[in-house]
C-alpha atoms as a PDB file:
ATOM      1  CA  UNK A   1      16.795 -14.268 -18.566  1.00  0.00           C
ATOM      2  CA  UNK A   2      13.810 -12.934 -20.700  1.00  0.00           C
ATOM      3  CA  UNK A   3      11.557 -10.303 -18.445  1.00  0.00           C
ATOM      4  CA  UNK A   4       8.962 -12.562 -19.277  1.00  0.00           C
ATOM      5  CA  UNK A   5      10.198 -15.182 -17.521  1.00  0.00           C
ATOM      6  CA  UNK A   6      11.427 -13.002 -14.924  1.00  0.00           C
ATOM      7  CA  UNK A   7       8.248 -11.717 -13.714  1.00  0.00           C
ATOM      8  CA  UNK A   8       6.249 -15.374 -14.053  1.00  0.00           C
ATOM      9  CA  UNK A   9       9.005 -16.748 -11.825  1.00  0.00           C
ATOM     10  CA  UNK A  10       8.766 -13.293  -9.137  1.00  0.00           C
ATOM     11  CA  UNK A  11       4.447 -14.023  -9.536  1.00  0.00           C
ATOM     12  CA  UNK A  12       5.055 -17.344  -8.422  1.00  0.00           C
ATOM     13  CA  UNK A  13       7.132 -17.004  -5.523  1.00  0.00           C
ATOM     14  CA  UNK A  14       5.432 -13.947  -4.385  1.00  0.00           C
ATOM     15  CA  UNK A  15       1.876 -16.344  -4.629  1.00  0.00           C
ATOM     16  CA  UNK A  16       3.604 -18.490  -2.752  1.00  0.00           C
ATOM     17  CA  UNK A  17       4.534 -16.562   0.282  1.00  0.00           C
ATOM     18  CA  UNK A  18       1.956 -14.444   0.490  1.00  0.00           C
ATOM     19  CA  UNK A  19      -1.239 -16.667  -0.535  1.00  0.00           C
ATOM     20  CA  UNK A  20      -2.788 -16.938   3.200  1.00  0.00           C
ATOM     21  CA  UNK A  21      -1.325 -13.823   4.799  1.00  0.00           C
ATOM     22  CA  UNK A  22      -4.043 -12.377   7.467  1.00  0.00           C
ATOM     23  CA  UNK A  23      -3.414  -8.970   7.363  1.00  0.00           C
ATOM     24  CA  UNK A  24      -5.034  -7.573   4.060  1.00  0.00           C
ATOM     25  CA  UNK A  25      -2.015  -7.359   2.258  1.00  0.00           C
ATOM     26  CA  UNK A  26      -1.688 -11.055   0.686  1.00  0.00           C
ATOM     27  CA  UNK A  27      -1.493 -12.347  -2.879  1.00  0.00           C
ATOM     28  CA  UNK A  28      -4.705 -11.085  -3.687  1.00  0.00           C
ATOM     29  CA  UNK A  29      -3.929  -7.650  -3.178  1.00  0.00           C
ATOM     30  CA  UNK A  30      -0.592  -7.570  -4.721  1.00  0.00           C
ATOM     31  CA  UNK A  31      -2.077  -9.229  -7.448  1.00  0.00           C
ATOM     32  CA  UNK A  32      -4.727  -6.424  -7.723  1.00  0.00           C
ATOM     33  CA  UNK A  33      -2.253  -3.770  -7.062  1.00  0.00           C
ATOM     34  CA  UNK A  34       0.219  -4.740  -9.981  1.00  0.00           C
ATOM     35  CA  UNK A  35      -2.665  -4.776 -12.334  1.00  0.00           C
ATOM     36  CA  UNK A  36      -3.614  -1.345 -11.690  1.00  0.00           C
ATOM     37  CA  UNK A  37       0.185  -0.453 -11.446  1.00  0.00           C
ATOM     38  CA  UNK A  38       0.641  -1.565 -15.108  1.00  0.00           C
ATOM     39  CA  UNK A  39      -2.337   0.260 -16.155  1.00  0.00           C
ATOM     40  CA  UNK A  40      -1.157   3.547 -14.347  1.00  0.00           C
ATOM     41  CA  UNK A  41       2.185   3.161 -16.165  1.00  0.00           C
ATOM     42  CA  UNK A  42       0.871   2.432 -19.645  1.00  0.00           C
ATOM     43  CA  UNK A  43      -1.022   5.936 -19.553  1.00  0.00           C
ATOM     44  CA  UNK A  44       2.149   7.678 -17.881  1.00  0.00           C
ATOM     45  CA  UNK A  45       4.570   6.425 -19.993  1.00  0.00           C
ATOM     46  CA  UNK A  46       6.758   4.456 -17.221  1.00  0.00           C
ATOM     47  CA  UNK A  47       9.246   0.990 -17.414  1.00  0.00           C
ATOM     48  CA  UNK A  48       7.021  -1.425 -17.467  1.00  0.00           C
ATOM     49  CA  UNK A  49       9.230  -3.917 -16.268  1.00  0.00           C
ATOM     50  CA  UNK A  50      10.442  -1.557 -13.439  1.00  0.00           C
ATOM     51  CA  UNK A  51       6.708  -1.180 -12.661  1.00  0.00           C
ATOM     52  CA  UNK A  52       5.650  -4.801 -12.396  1.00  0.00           C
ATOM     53  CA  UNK A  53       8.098  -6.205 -10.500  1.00  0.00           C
ATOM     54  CA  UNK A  54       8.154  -3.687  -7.784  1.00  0.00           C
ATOM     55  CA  UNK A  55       4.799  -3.710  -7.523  1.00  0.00           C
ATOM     56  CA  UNK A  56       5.158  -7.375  -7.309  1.00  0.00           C
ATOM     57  CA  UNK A  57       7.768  -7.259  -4.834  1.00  0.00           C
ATOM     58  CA  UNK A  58       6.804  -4.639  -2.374  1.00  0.00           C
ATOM     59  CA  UNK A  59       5.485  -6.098   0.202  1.00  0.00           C
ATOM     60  CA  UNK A  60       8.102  -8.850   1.053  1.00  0.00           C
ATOM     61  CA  UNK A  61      10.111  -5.845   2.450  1.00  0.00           C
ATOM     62  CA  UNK A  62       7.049  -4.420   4.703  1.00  0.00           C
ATOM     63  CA  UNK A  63       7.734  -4.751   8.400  1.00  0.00           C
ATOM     64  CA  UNK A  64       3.846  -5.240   8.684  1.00  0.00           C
ATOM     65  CA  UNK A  65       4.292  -8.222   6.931  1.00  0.00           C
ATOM     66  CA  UNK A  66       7.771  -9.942   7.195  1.00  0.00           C
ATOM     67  CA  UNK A  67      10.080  -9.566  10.514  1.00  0.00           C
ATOM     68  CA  UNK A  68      12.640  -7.038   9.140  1.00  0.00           C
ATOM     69  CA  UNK A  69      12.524  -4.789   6.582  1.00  0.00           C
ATOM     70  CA  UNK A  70      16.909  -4.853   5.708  1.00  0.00           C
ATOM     71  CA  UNK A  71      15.852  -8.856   5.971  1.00  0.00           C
ATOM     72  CA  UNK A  72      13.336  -8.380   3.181  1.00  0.00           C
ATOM     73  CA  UNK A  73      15.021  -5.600   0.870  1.00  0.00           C
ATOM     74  CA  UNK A  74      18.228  -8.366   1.031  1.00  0.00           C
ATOM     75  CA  UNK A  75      15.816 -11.317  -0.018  1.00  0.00           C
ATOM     76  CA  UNK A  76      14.364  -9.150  -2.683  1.00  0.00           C
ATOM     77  CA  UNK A  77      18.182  -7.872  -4.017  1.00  0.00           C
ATOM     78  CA  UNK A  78      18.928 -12.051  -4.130  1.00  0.00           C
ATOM     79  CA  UNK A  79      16.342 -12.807  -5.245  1.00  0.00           C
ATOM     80  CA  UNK A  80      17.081 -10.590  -8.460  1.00  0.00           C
ATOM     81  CA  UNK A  81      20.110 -10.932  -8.916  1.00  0.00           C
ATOM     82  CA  UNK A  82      19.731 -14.540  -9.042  1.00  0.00           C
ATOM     83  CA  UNK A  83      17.426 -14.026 -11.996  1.00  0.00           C
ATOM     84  CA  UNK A  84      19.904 -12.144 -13.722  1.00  0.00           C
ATOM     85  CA  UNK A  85      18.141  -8.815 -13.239  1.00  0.00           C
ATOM     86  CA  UNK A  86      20.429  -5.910 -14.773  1.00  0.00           C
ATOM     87  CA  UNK A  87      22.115  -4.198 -11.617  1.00  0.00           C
ATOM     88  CA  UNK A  88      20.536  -0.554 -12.279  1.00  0.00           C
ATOM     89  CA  UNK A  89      17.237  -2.034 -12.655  1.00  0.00           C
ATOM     90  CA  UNK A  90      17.400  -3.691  -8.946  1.00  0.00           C
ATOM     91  CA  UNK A  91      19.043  -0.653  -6.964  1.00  0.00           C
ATOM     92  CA  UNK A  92      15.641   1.338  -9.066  1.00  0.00           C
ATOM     93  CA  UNK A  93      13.148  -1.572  -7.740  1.00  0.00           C
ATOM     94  CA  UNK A  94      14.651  -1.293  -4.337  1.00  0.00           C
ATOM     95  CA  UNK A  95      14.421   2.300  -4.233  1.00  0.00           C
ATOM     96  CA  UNK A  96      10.759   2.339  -4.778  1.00  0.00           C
ATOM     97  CA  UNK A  97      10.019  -0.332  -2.308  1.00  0.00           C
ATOM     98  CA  UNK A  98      11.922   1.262   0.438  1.00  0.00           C
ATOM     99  CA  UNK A  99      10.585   4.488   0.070  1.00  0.00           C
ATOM    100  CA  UNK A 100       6.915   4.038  -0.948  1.00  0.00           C
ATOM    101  CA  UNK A 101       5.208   3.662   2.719  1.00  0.00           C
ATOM    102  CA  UNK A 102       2.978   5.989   4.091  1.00  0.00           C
ATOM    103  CA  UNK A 103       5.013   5.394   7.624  1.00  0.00           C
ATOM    104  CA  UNK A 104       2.251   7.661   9.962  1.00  0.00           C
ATOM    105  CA  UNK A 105       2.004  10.264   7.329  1.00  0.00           C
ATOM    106  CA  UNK A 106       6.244  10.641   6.576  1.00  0.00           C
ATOM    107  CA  UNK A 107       5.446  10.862   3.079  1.00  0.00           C
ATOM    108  CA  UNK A 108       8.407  10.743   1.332  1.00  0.00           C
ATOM    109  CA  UNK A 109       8.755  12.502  -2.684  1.00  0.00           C
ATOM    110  CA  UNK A 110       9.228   9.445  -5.194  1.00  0.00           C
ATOM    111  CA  UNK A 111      11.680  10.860  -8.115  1.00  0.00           C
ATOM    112  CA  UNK A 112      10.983   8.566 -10.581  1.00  0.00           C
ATOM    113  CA  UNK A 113       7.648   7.848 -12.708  1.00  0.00           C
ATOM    114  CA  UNK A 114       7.991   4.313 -12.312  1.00  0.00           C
ATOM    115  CA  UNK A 115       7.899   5.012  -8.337  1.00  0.00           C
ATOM    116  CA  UNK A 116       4.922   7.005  -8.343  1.00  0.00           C
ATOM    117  CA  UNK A 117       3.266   4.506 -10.280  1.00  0.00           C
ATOM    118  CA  UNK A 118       3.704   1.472  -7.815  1.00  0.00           C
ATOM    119  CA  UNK A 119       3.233   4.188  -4.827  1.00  0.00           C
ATOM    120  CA  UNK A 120      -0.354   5.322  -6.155  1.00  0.00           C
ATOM    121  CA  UNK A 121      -1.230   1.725  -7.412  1.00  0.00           C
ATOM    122  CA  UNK A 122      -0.563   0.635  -3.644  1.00  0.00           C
ATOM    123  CA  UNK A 123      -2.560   3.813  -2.164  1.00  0.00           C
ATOM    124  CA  UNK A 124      -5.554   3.030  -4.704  1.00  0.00           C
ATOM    125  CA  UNK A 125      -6.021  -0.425  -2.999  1.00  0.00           C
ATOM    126  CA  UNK A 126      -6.313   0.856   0.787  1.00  0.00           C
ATOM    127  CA  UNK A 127      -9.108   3.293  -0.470  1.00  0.00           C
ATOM    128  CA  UNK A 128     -12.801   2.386  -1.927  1.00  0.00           C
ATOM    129  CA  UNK A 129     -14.667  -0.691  -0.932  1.00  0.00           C
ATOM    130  CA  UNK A 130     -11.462  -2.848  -0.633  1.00  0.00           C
ATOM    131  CA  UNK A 131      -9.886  -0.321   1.324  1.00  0.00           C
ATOM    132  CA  UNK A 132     -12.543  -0.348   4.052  1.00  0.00           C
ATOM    133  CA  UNK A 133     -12.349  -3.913   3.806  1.00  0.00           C
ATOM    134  CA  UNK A 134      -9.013  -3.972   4.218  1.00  0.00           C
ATOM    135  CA  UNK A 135      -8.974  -1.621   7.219  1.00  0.00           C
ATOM    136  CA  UNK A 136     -11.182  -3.813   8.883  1.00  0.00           C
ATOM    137  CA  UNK A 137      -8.950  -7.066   8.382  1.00  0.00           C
ATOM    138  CA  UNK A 138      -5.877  -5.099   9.445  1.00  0.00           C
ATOM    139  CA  UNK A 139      -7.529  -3.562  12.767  1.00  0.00           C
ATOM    140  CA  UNK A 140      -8.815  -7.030  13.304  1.00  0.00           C
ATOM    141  CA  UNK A 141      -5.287  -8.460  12.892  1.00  0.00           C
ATOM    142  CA  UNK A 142      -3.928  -5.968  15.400  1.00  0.00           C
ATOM    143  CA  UNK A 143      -6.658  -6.342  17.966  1.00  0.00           C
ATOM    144  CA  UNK A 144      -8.132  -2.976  17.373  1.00  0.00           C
ATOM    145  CA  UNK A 145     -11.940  -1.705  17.878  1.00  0.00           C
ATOM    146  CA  UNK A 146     -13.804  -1.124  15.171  1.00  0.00           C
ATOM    147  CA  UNK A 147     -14.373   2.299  16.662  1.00  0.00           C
ATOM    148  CA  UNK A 148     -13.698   3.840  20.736  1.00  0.00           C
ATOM    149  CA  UNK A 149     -15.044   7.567  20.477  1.00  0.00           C
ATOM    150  CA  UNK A 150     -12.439   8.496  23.105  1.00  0.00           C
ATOM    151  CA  UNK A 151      -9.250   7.880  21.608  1.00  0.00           C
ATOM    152  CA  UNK A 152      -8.335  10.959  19.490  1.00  0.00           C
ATOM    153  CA  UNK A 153      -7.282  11.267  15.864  1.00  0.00           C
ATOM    154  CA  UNK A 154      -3.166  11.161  15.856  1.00  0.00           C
ATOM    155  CA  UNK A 155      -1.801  13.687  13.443  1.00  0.00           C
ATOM    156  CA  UNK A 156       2.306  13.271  12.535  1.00  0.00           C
ATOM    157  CA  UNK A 157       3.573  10.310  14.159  1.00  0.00           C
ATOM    158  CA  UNK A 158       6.966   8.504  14.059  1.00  0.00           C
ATOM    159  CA  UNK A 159       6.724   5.232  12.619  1.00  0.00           C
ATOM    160  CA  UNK A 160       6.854   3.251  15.829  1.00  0.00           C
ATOM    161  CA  UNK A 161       3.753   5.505  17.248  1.00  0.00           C
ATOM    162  CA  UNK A 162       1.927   4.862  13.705  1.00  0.00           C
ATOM    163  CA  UNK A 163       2.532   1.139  14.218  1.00  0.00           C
ATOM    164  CA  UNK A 164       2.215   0.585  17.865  1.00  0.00           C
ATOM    165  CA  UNK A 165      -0.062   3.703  19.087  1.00  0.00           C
ATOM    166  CA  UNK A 166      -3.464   3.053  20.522  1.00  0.00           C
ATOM    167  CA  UNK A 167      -6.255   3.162  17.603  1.00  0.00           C
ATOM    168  CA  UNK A 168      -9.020   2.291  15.961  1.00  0.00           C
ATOM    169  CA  UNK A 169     -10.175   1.173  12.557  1.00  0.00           C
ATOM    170  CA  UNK A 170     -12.567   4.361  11.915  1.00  0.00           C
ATOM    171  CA  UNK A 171      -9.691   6.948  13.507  1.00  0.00           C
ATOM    172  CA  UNK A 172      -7.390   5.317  10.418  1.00  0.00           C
ATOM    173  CA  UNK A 173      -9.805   6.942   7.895  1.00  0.00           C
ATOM    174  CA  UNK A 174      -8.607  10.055   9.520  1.00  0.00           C
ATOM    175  CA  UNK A 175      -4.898   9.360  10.518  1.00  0.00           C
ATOM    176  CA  UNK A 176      -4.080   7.555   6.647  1.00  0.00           C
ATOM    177  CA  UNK A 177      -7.192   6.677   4.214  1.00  0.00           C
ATOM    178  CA  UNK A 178      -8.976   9.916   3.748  1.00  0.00           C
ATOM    179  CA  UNK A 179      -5.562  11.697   3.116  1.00  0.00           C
ATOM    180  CA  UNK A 180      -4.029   9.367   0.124  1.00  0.00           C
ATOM    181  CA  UNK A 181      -6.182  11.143  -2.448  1.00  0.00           C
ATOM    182  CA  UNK A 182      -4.208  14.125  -2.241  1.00  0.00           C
ATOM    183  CA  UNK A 183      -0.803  12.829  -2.241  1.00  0.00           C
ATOM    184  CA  UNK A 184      -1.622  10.659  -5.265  1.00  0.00           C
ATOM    185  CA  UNK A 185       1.481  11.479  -7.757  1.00  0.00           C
ATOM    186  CA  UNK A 186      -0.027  10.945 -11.352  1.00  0.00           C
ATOM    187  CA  UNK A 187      -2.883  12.301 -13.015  1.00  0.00           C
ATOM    188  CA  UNK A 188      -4.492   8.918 -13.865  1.00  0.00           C
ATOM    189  CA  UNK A 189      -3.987   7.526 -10.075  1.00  0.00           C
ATOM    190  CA  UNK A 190      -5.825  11.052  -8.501  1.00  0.00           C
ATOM    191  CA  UNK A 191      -8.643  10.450 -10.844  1.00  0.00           C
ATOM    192  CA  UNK A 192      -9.074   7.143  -9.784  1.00  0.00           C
ATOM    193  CA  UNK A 193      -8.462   7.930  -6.294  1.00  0.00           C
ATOM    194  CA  UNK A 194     -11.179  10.658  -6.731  1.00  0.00           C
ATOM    195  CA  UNK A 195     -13.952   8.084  -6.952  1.00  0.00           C
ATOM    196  CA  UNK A 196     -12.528   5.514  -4.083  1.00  0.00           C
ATOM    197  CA  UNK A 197     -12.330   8.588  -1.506  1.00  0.00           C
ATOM    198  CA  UNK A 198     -16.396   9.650  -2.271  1.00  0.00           C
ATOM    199  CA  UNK A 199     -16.524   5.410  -1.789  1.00  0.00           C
ATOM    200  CA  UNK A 200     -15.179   6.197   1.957  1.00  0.00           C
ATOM    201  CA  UNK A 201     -17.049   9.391   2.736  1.00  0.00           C
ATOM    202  CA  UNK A 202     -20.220   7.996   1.889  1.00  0.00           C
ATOM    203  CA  UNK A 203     -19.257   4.509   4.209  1.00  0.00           C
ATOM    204  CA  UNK A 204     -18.565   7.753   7.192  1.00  0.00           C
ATOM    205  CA  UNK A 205     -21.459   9.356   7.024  1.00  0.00           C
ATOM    206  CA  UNK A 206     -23.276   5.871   7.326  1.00  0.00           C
ATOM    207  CA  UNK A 207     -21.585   4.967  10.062  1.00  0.00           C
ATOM    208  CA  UNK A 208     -21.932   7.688  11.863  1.00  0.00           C
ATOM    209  CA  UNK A 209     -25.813   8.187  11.330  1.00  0.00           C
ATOM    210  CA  UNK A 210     -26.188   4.295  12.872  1.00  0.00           C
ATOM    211  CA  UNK A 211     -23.510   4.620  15.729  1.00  0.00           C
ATOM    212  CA  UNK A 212     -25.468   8.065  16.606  1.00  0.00           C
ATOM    213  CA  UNK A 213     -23.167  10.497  16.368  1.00  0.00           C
ATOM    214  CA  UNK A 214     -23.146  13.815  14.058  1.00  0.00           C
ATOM    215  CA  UNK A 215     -19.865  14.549  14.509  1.00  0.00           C
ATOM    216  CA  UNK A 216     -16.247  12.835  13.341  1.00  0.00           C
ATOM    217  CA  UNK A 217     -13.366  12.549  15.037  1.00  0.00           C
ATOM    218  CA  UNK A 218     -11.541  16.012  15.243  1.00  0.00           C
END
């Protein structure tokens, strides 16, 4: 099958499952992040194909989103395979998906360009404007405060404690958001991520000023 074809059929099943997702990571923002991963891999040189469809792809295997994340990696490996995807290609897509989570901070070294690319493309879009926004939605979703000034800012965590520990929505500037700028992988994505992190910092010190306090979480 023509990778056309390939990656209309994988946009519209994608669409499909992910269109009214509550979370902040539905259709809309995997449609945003495989825009800007295609753009990130046009000015590093990557697969383009590789590029799209895991960036297409990667959340169906997220255990914020679907029940298991084997479940979703096996749906994703069918799902290829069924559309005649060479073999090498879909071991390389699955590789990036299962290793491109930030996890509580167990940031893990992507080998390949075309991982890096899909990794920053996915950091760029929980930092900025849409990344507060999407903070929000998520703590929202979880039935976390917007902010509780005596919970304290959780450093390295294990997954579980990322997931399930008590927090807020301003303590996840501190415990994720603020720190994706400098684990961006490429040139292009740490430039972009450059301007999204001032974005954040500026929404901080606002907050801040109005809540009444001087001084961040430590």
């Amino acid at each position: 099958m023509k990778q056309e074809k390939v990656i209309q059929k994988t946009e519209e099943m994608v669409r499909k499952q992910l269109l009214g997702e509550g979370s902040g990571h539905d259709w809309y923002h995997i449609e945003r992040v495989t825009t800007t991963a295609k753009k990130l891999a046009t000015e590093e040189n990557a697969d383009l194909f590789v590029v799209t469809l895991a960036a297409l792809l990667h959340d169906l295997a997220d255990d914020k989103v679907v029940e298991s994340e084997e479940k979703g990696l096996a749906a994703i490996q069918d799902w290829l395979v069924q559309h005649q995807v060479e073999q090498d290609v879909i071991e390389h897509i699955l590789t990036i998906i299962k290793d491109m989570s930030f996890k509580g901070g167990n940031n893990k070294q992507l080998n390949s360009i075309e991982g890096q690319v899909v990794q920053d493309a996915d950091r760029l879009d929980a930092i900025g404007a849409v990344g507060i926004a999407r903070c929000f939605v998520y703590a929202g979703r979880k039935g976390q405060p917007i902010y509780d000034p005596e919970i304290e800012v959780r450093e390295q965590m294990t997954t579980e404690k990322y997931r399930q520990g008590k927090t807020s929505a301003i303590h996840h500037f501190y415990e994720k958001l603020l720190k994706l700028k400098d684990l961006m992988n490429t040139k292009a994505g740490y430039r972009l991520a450059q301007e999204r992190h001032l974005v954040m910092e500026q929404f901080l010190d606002a907050f801040y000023l109005e809540v009444g306090e001087v001084k961040r979480p430590e």
